[in-house]
Protein backbone atom coordinates (compact mmCIF):
# COMPACT_ATOMS: atom_id res chain seq x y z
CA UNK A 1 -61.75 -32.41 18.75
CA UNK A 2 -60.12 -34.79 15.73
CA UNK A 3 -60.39 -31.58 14.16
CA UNK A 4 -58.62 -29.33 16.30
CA UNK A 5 -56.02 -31.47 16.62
CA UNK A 6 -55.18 -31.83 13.06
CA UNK A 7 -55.09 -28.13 12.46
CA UNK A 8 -52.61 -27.82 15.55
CA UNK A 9 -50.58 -30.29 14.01
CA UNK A 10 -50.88 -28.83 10.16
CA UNK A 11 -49.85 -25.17 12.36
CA UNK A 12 -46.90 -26.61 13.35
CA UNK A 13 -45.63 -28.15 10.69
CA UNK A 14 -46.39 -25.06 8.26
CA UNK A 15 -44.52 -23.11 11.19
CA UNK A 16 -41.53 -25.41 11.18
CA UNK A 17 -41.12 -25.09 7.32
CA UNK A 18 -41.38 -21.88 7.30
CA UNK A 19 -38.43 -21.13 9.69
CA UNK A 20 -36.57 -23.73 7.72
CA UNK A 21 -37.45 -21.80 5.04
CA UNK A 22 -36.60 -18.61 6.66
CA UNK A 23 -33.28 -20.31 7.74
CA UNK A 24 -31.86 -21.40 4.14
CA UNK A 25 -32.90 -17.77 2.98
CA UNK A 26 -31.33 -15.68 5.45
CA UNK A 27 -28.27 -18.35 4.96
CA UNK A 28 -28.39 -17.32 1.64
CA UNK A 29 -28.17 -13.69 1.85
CA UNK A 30 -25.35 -13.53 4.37
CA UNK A 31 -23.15 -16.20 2.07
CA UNK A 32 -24.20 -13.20 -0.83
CA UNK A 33 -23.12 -10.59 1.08
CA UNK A 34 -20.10 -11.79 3.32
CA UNK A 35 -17.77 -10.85 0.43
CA UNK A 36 -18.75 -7.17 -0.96
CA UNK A 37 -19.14 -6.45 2.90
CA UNK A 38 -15.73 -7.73 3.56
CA UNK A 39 -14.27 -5.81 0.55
CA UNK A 40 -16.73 -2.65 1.56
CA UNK A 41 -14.70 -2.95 4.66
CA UNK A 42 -11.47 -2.95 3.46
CA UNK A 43 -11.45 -0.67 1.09
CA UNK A 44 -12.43 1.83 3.93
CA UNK A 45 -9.40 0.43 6.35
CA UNK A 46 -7.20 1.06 3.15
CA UNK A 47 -8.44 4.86 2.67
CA UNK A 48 -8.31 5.12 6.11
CA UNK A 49 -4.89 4.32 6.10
CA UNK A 50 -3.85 7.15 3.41
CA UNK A 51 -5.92 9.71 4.88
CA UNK A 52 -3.50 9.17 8.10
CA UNK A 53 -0.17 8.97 6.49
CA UNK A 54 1.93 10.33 3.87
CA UNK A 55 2.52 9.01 0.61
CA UNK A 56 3.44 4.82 0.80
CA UNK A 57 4.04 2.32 -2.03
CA UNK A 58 3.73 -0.56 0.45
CA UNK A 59 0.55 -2.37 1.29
CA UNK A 60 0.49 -1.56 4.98
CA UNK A 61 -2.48 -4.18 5.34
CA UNK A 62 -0.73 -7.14 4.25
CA UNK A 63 1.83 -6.10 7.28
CA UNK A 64 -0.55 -5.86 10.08
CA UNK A 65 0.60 -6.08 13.88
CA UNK A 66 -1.81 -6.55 16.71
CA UNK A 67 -1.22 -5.57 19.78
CA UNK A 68 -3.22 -5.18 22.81
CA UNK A 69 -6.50 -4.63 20.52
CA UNK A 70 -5.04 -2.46 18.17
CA UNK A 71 -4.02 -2.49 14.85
CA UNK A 72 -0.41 -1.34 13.42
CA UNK A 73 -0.31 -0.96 9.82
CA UNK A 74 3.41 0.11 8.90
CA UNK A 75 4.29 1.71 5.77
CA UNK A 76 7.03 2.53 3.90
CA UNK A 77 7.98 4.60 0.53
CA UNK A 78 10.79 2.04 -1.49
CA UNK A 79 12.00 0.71 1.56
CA UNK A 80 12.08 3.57 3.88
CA UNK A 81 9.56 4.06 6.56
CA UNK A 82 7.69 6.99 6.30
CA UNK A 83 4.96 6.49 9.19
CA UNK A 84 3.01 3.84 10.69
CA UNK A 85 -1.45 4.01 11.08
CA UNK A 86 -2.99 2.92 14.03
CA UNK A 87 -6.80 1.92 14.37
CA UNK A 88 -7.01 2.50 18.26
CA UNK A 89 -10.13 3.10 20.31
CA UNK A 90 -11.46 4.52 23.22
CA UNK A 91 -14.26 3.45 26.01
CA UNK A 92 -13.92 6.71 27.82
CA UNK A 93 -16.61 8.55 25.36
CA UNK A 94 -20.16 10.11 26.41
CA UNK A 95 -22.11 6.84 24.77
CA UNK A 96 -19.36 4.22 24.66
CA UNK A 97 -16.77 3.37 22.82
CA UNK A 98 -15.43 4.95 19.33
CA UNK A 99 -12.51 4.03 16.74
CA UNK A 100 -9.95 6.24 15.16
CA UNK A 101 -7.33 5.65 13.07
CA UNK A 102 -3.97 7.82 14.17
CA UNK A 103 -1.20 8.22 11.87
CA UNK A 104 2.40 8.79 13.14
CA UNK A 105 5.24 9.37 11.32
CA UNK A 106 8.47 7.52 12.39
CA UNK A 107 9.86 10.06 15.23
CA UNK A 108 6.01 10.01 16.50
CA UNK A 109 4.97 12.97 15.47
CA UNK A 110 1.31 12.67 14.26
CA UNK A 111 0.49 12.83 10.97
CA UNK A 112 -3.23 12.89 11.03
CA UNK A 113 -6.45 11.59 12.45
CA UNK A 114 -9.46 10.49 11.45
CA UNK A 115 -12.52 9.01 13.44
CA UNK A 116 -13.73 5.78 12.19
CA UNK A 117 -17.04 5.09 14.09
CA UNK A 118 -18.60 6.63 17.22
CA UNK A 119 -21.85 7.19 18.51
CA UNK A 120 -21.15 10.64 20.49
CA UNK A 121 -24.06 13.07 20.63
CA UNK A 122 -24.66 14.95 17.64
CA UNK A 123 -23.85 18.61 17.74
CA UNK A 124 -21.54 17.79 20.27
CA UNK A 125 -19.29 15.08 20.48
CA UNK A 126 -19.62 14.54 16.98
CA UNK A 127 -17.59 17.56 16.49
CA UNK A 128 -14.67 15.39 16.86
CA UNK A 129 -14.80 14.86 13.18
CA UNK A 130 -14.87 18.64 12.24
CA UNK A 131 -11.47 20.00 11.42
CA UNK A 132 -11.61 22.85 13.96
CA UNK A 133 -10.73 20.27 17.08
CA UNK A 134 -9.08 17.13 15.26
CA UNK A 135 -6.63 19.36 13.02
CA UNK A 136 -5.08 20.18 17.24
CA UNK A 137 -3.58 16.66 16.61
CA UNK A 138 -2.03 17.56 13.36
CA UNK A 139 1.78 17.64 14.13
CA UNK A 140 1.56 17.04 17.61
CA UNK A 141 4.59 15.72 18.97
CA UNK A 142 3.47 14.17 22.45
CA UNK A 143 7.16 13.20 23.15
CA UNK A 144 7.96 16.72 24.44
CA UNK A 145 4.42 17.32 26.18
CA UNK A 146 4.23 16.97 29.97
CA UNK A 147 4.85 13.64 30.87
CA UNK A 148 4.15 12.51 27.35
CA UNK A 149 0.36 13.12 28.00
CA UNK A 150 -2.16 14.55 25.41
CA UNK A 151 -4.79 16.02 27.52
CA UNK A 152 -7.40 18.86 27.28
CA UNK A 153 -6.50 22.30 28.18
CA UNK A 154 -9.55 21.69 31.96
CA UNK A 155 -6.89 18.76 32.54
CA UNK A 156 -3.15 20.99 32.01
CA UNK A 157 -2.78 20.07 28.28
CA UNK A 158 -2.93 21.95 25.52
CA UNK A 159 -6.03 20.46 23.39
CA UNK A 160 -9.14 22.43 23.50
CA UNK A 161 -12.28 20.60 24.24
CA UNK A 162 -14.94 20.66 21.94
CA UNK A 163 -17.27 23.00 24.07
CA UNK A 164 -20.13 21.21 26.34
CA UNK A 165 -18.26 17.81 25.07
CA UNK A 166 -15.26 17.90 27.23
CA UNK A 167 -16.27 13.80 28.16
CA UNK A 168 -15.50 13.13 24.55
CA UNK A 169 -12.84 15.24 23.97
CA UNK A 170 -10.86 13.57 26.81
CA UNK A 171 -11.97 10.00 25.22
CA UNK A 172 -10.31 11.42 22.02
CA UNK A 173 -7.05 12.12 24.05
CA UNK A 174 -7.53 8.96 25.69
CA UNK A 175 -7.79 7.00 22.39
CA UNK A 176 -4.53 8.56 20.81
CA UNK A 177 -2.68 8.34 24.02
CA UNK A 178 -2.91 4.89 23.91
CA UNK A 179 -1.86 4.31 19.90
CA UNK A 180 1.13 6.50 20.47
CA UNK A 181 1.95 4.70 23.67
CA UNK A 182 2.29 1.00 22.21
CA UNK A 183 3.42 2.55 18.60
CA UNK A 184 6.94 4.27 20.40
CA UNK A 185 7.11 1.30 22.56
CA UNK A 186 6.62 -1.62 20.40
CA UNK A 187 6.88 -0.49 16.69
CA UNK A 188 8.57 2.21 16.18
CA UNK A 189 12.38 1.01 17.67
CA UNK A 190 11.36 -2.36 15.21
CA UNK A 191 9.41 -1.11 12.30
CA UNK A 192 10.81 2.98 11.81
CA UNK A 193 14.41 2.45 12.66
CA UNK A 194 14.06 4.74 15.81
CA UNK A 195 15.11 3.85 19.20
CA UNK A 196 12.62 3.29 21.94
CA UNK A 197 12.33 6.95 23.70
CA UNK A 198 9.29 6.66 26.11
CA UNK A 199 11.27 6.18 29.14
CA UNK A 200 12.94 9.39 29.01
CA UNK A 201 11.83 12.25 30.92
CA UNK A 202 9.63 14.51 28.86
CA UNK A 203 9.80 18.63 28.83
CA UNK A 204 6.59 21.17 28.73
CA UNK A 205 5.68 22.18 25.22
């Protein structure tokens, strides 16, 4: 029984070094990696950024606003605002929530989309990415839409849904609805030099 119990005991220990062990080494790997992750991640916020907006000579990230969970990143070209990038979001998709990053310019127009990360079925909602239904966006002054709405053609817009996806194709609305919402609100009268339009009556495109 002496026995046993010593090689319960010697188990124990041997297990309680090794997660120590297991502890400092996984500590060690994260401290390793925190930084090239962190710069991995900006670097892809910064091209992000460019992809979305015309040509800037700022550094839009050093600028940042946050408001209500999204992220402004205002640019400008020698002074003069040429269009501000949003990193907005959606929970309205087919599996959850996805990011995109909206560029306006500074009447808010958009400039350009890209998605950042979803999880939408492939073949389907994934098609989000593919030129043929994001490009819609290109351009697309929501000011003068009805009711300053962006919504697929099923719901009276004028965006057609990515066939059997229409669930993500009204998240995508949803998601750049609300980044032009707060942008004309909130940053464009401070940030483009523009007065705050989003209380006037809107006309049908």
């Amino acid at each position: 029984m002496a026995k046993l119990d010593s090689s319960l005991k010697n188990m124990i220990l041997s297990l309680l070094f090794i997660s120590i062990g297991m502890s400092a080494a996984l500590g060690f790997v994260y401290n390793l990696t925190k930084d090239p992750i962190a710069r991995a991640s900006k670097e892809k916020e910064v091209k992000a950024v460019k992809d979305v907006l015309p040509p800037f000579n700022n550094d839009p990230t050093a600028e940042i606003v946050n408001i209500e969970n999204l992220v402004f990143y205002p640019a400008s070209k020698d002074g003069v605002p040429v269009g501000c990038a949003v990193k907005t979001f959606t929970e309205k998709g087919y599996s959850g929530r996805f990011d995109l990053m909206v560029g306006f310019l500074p009447d808010g127009k958009i400039y350009n989309v890209v998605v950042l990360e979803q999880k939408e079925t492939p073949g389907l909602g994934t098609k989000m990415k593919e030129p043929k239904f994001k490009d819609q966006f290109n351009a697309l002054d929501i000011g003068i839409l009805q009711n300053k709405e962006v919504k697929v053609k099923k719901d009276g817009g004028t965006i057609d849904a990515i066939s059997a996806a229409t669930i993500s194709s009204r998240a995508f609305c949803d998601g750049v609805q609300k980044a032009y919402t707060v942008f004309m609100r909130d940053i464009a009268p401070a940030k483009m030099n523009i007065k705050d339009s989003t209380n006037n009556n809107g006309g049908n495109q």
